[in-house]
Structure formats: C-alpha cells, structure tokens
C-alpha atoms as a PDB file:
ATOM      1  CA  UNK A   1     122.249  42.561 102.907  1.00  0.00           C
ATOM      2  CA  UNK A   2     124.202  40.317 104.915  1.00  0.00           C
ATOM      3  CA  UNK A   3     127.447  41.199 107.466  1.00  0.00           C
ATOM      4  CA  UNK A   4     130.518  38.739 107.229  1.00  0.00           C
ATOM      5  CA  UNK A   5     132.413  38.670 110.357  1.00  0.00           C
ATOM      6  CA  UNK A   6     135.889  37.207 110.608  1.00  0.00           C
ATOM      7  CA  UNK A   7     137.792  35.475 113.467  1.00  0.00           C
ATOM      8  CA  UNK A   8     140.827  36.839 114.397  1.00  0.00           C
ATOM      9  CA  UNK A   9     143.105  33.804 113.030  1.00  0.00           C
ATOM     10  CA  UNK A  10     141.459  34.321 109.576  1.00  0.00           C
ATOM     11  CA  UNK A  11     143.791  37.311 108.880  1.00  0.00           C
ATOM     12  CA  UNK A  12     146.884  35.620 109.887  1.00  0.00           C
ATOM     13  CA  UNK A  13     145.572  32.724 107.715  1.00  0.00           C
ATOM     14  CA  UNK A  14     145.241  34.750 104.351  1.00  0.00           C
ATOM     15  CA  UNK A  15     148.346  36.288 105.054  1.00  0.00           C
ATOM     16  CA  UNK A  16     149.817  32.989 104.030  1.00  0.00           C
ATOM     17  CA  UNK A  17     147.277  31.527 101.124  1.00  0.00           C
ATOM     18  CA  UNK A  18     148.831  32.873  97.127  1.00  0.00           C
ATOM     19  CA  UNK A  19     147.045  35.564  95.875  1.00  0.00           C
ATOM     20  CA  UNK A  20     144.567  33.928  94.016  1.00  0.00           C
ATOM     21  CA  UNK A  21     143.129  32.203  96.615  1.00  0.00           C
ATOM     22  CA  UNK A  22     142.504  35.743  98.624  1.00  0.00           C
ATOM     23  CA  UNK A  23     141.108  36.997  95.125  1.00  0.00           C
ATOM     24  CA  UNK A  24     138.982  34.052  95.189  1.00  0.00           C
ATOM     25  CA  UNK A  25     137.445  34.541  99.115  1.00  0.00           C
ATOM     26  CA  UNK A  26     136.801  38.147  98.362  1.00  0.00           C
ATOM     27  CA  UNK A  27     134.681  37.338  95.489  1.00  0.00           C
ATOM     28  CA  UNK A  28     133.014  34.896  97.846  1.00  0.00           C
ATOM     29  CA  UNK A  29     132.853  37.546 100.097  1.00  0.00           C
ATOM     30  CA  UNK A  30     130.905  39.733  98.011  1.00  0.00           C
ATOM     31  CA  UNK A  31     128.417  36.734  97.014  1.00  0.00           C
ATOM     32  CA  UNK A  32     127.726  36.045 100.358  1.00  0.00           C
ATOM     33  CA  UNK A  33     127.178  39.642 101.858  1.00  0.00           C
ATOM     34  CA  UNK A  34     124.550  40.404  98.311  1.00  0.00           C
ATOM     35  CA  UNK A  35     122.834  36.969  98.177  1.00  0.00           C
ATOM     36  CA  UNK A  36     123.508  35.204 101.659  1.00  0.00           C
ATOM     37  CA  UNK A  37     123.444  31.432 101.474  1.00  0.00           C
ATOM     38  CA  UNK A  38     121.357  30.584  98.666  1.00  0.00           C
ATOM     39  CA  UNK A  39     123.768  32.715  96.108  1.00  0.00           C
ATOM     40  CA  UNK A  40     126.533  30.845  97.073  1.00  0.00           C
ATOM     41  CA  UNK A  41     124.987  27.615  97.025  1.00  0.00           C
ATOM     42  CA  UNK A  42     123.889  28.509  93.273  1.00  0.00           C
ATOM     43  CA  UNK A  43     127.722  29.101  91.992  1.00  0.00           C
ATOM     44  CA  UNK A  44     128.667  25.115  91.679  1.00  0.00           C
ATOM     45  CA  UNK A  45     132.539  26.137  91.665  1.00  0.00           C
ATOM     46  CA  UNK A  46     131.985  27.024  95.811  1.00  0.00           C
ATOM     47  CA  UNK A  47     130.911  23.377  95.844  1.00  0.00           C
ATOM     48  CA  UNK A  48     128.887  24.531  99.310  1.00  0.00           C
ATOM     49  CA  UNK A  49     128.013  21.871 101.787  1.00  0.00           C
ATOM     50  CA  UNK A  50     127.182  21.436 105.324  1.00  0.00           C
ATOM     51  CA  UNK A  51     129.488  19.725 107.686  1.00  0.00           C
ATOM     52  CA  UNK A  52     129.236  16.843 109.712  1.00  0.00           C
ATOM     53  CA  UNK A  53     131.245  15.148 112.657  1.00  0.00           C
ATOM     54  CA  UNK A  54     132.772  17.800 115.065  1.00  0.00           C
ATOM     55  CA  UNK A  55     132.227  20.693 112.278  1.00  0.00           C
ATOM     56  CA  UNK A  56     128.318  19.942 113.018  1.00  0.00           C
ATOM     57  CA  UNK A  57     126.497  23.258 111.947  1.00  0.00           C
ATOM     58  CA  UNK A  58     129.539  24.592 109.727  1.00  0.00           C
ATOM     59  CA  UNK A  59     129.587  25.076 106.074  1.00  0.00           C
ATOM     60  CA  UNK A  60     132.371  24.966 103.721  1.00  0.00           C
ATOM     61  CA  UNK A  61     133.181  26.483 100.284  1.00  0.00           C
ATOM     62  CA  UNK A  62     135.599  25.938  98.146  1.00  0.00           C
ATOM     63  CA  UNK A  63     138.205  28.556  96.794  1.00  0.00           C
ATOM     64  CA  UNK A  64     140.651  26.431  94.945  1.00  0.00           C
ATOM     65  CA  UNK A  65     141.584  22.462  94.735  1.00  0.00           C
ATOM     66  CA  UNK A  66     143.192  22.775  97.800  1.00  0.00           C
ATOM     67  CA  UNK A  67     141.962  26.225  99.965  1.00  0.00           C
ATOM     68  CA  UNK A  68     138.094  25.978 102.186  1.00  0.00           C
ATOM     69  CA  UNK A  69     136.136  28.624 103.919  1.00  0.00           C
ATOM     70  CA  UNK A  70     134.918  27.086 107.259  1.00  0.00           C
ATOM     71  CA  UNK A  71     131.813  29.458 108.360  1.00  0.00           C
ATOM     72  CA  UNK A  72     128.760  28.897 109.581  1.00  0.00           C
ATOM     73  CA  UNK A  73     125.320  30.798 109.044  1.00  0.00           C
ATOM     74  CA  UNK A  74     123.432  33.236 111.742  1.00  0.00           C
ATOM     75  CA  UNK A  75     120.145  33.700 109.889  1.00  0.00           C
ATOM     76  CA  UNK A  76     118.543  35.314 112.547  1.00  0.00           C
ATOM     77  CA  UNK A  77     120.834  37.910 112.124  1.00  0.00           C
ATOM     78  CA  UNK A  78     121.678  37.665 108.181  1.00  0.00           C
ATOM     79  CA  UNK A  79     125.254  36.929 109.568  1.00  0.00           C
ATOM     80  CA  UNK A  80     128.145  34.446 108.370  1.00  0.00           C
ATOM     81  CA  UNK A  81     130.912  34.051 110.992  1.00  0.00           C
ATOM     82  CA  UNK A  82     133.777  32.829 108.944  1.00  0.00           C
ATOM     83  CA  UNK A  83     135.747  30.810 111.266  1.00  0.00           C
ATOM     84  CA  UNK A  84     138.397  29.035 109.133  1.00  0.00           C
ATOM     85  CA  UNK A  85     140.265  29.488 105.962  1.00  0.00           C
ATOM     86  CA  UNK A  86     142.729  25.846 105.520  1.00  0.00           C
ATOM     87  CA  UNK A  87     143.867  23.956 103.050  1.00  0.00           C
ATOM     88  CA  UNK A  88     141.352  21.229 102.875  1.00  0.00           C
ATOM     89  CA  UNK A  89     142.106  20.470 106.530  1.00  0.00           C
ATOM     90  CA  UNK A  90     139.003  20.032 109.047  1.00  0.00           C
ATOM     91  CA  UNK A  91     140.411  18.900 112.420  1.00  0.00           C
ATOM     92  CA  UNK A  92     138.754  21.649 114.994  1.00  0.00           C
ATOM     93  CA  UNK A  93     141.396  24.345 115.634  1.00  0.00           C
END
C-alpha cells in the first residue's frame, strides 16, 4: 500500500479546479495508493510521464485536457509527494 502526501498549496489549488477535475485526482488518488506507479502508468487516460528540464525527477498525470498532477515518487518509502496540481502549467512554483 502506498501513502500520498500533499503539499500545503495543493489544497488551496483544488479549491479552485471544477468538480470534475477533483473527482478525477481522487480516483487517481486511489490508483496510486493500491497499485503505486505501475497502476497508474497502465490507465493510458493519466497519460503518465517523467519530467525533464527543471521538473527533473517529477512525474505528471493527466486529469483532464487542461488539469496535471505534478508528484514525484519515494520508492524507498512506497511514497508519492504530490507537489502540484495546474493547469498544464510547469514553470517551478
């Protein structure tokens, strides 16, 4: 089983995506905690892929055409720190 832990800014952030989009990460939520990265990698609609540039050793899922999960992977610790949630947007915060 795998934890999920959440900045702080990612609750302000889904305060302000539609409602879809928040049903949307907690399904991805619920993926990721039952079948860590390789389950989420396996759903093609989450479109996961590794980041590159100043996101270096980040990962990002989609939720929507427009909404991304920014996290990155602890496996170590079966963790996924879930930095980010933006509208396609990946200029370091």
């Amino acid at each position: 089983m795998w934890q999920i832990e959440e900045h702080r800014r990612v609750e302000k952030q889904l305060d302000a995506v539609p409602r879809e989009i928040l049903k949307r990460y907690e399904k991805w939520k619920d993926i990721a905690m039952i079948s860590g990265p390789p389950g989420l990698r396996l759903i093609k609609g989450f479109h996961d892929e590794a980041l590159h540039g100043e996101w270096q050793g980040y990962r990002s899922s989609r939720l929507g055409a427009k909404y991304r999960v920014i996290y990155r992977v602890i496996p170590g610790q079966s963790l996924f720190q879930v930095v980010h949630i933006t509208p396609h947007d990946y200029r370091r915060v």
